[in-house]
C-alpha atoms as a PDB file:
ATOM      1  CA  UNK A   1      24.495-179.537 -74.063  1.00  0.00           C
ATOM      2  CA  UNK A   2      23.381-183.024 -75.284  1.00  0.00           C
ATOM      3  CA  UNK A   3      26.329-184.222 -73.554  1.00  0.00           C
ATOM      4  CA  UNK A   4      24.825-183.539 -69.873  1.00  0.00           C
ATOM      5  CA  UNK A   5      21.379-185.314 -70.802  1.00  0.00           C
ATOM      6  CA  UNK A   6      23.034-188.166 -72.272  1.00  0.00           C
ATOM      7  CA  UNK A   7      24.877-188.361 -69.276  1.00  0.00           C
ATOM      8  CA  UNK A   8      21.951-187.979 -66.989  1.00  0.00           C
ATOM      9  CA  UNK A   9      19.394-190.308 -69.128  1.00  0.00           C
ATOM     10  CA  UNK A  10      22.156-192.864 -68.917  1.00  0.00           C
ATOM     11  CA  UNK A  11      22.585-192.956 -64.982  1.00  0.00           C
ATOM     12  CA  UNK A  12      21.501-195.563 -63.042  1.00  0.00           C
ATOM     13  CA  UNK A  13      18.963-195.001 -60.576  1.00  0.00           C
ATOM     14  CA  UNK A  14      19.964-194.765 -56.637  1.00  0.00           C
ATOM     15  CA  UNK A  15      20.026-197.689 -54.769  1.00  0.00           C
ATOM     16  CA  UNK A  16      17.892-198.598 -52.335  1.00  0.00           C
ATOM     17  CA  UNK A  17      19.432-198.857 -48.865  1.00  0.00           C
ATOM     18  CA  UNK A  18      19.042-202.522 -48.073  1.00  0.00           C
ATOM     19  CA  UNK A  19      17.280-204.100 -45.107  1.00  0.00           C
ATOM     20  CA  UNK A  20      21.160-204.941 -43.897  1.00  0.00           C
ATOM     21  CA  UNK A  21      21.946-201.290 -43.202  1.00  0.00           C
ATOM     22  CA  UNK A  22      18.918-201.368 -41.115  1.00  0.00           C
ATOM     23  CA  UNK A  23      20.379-203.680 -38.904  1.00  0.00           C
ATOM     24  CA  UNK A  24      23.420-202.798 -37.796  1.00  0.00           C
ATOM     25  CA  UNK A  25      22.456-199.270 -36.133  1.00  0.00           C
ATOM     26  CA  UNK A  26      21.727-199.169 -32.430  1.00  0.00           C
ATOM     27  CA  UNK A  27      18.589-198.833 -31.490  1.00  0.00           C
ATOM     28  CA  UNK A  28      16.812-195.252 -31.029  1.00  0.00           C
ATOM     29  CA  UNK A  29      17.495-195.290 -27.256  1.00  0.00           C
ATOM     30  CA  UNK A  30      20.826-196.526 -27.660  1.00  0.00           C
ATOM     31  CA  UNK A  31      22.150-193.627 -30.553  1.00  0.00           C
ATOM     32  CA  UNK A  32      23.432-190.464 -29.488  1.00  0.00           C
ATOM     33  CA  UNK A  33      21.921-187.374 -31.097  1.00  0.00           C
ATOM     34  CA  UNK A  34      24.857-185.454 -31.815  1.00  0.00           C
ATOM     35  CA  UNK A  35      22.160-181.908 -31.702  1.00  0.00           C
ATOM     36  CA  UNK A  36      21.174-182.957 -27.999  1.00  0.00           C
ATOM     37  CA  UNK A  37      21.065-180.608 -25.369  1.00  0.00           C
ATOM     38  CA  UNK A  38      23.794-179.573 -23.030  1.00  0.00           C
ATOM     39  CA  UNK A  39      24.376-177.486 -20.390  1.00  0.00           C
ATOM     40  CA  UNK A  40      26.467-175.293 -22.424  1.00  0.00           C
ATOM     41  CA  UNK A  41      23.433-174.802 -24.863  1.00  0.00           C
ATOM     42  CA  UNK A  42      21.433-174.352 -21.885  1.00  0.00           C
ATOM     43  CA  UNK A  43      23.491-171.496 -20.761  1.00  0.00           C
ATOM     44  CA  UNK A  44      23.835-169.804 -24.308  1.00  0.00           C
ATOM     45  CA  UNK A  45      19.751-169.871 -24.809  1.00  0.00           C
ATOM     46  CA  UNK A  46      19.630-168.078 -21.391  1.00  0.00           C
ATOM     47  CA  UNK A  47      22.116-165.626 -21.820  1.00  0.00           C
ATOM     48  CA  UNK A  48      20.306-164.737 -24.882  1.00  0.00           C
ATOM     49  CA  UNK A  49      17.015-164.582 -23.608  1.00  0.00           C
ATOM     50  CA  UNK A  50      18.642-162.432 -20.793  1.00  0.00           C
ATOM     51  CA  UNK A  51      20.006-160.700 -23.177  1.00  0.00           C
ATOM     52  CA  UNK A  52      17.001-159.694 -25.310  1.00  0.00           C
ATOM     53  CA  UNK A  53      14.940-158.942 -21.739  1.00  0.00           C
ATOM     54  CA  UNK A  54      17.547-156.584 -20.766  1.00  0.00           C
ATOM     55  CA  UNK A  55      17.904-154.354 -23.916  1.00  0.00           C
ATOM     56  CA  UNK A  56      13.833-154.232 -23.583  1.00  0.00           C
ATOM     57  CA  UNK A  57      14.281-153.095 -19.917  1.00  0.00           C
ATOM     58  CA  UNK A  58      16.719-150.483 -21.521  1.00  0.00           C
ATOM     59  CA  UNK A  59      14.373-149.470 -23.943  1.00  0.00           C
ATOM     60  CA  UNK A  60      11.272-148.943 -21.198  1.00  0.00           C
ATOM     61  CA  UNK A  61      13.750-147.062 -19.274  1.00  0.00           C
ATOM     62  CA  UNK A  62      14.456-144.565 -21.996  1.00  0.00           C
ATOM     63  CA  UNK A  63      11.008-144.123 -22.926  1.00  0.00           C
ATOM     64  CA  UNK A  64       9.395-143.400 -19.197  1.00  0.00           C
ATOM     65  CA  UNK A  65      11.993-141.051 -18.193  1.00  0.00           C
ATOM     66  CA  UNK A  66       9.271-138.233 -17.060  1.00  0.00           C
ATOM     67  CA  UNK A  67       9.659-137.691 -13.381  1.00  0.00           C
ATOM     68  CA  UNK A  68       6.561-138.462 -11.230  1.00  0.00           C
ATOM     69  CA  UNK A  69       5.357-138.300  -7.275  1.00  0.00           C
ATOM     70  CA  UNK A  70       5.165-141.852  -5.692  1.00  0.00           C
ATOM     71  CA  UNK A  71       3.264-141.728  -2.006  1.00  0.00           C
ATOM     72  CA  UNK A  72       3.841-144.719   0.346  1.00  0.00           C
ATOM     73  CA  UNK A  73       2.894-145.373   3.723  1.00  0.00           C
ATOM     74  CA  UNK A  74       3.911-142.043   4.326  1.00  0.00           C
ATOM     75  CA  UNK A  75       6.750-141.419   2.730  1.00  0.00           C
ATOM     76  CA  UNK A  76       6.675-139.137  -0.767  1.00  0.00           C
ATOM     77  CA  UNK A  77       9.529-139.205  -3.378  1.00  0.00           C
ATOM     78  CA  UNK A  78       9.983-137.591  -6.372  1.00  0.00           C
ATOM     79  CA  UNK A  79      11.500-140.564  -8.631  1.00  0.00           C
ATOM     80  CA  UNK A  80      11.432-141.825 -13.220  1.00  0.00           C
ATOM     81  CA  UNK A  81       8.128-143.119 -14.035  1.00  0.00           C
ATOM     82  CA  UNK A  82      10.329-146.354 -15.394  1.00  0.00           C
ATOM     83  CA  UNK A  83      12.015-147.110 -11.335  1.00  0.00           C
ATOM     84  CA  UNK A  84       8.299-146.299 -10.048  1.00  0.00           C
ATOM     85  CA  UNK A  85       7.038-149.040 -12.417  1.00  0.00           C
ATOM     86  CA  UNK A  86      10.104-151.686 -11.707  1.00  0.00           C
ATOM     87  CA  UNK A  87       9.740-151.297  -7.909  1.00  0.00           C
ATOM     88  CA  UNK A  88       5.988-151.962  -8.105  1.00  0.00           C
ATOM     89  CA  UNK A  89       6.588-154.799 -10.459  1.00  0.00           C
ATOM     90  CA  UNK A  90       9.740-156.094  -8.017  1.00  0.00           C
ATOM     91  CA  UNK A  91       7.313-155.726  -5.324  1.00  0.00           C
ATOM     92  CA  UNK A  92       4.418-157.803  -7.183  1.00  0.00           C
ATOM     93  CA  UNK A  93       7.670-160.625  -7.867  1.00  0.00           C
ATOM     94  CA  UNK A  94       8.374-160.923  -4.390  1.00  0.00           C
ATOM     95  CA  UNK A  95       4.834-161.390  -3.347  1.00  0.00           C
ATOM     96  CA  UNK A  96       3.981-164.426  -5.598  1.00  0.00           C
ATOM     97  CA  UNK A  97       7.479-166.193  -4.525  1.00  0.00           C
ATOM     98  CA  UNK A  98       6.251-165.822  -1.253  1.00  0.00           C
ATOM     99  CA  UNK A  99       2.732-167.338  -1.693  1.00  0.00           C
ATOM    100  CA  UNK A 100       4.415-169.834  -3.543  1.00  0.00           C
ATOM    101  CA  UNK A 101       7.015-170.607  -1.324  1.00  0.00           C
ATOM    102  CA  UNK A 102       4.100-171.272   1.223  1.00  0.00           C
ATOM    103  CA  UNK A 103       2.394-173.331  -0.900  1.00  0.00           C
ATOM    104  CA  UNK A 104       5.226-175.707  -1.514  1.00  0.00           C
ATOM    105  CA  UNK A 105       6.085-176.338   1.779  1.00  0.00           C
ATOM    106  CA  UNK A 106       2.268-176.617   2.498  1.00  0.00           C
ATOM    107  CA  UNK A 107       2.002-179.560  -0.118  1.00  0.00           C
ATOM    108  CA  UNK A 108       5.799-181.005   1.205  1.00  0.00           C
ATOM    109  CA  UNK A 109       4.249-181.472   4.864  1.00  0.00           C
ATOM    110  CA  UNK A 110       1.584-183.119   3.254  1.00  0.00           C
ATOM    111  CA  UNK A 111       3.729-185.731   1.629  1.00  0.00           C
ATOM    112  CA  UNK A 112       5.452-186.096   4.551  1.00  0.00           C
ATOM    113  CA  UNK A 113       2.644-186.652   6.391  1.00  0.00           C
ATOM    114  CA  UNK A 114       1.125-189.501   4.080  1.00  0.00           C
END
């Protein structure tokens, strides 16, 4: 056991790396970052996301499986809560692009115009 703090107390300390090391990297905006993003890291963050927003889908699905009356614009359905719910929220999805869509183009002539 004296062995291993003999052999510890007698190591020398670490060098320090020298000024000389410093010099020879690249600059930051020339050195690659080997952890960068890629497309294919992209793609795997969004199929996981995807992932995780589809097994909660699933899971809202089997929970509001209780059949209920939907009324619109005259027509009546019998149809799961959980459809009722996704239609409505499909509907509220397609809405917004909309507006948005109109909005864009109203800033792009805009632009254009200036």
């Amino acid at each position: 056991m004296t062995e291993g703090v003999d052999r510890a107390a007698s190591s020398e300390p670490d060098p320090q790396p020298s000024d000389h090391a410093a010099e020879e990297r690249p600059p930051d905006s020339e050195r690659k970052d080997p952890l960068r993003r890629s497309r294919t890291s992209s793609a795997w963050i969004s199929v996981v996301l995807l992932a995780v927003v589809l097994v909660v889908l699933i899971v809202f699905i089997a929970q509001n499986t209780q059949r209920v009356e939907v009324s619109f614009l005259g027509w009546n359905g019998h149809t799961p809560l959980a459809v009722a719910l996704m239609i409505a929220a499909a509907g509220g999805l397609i809405l917004a692009a909309i507006a948005a869509t109109l909005r864009l183009w109203q800033i792009r002539r805009r632009v254009h115009r200036a």
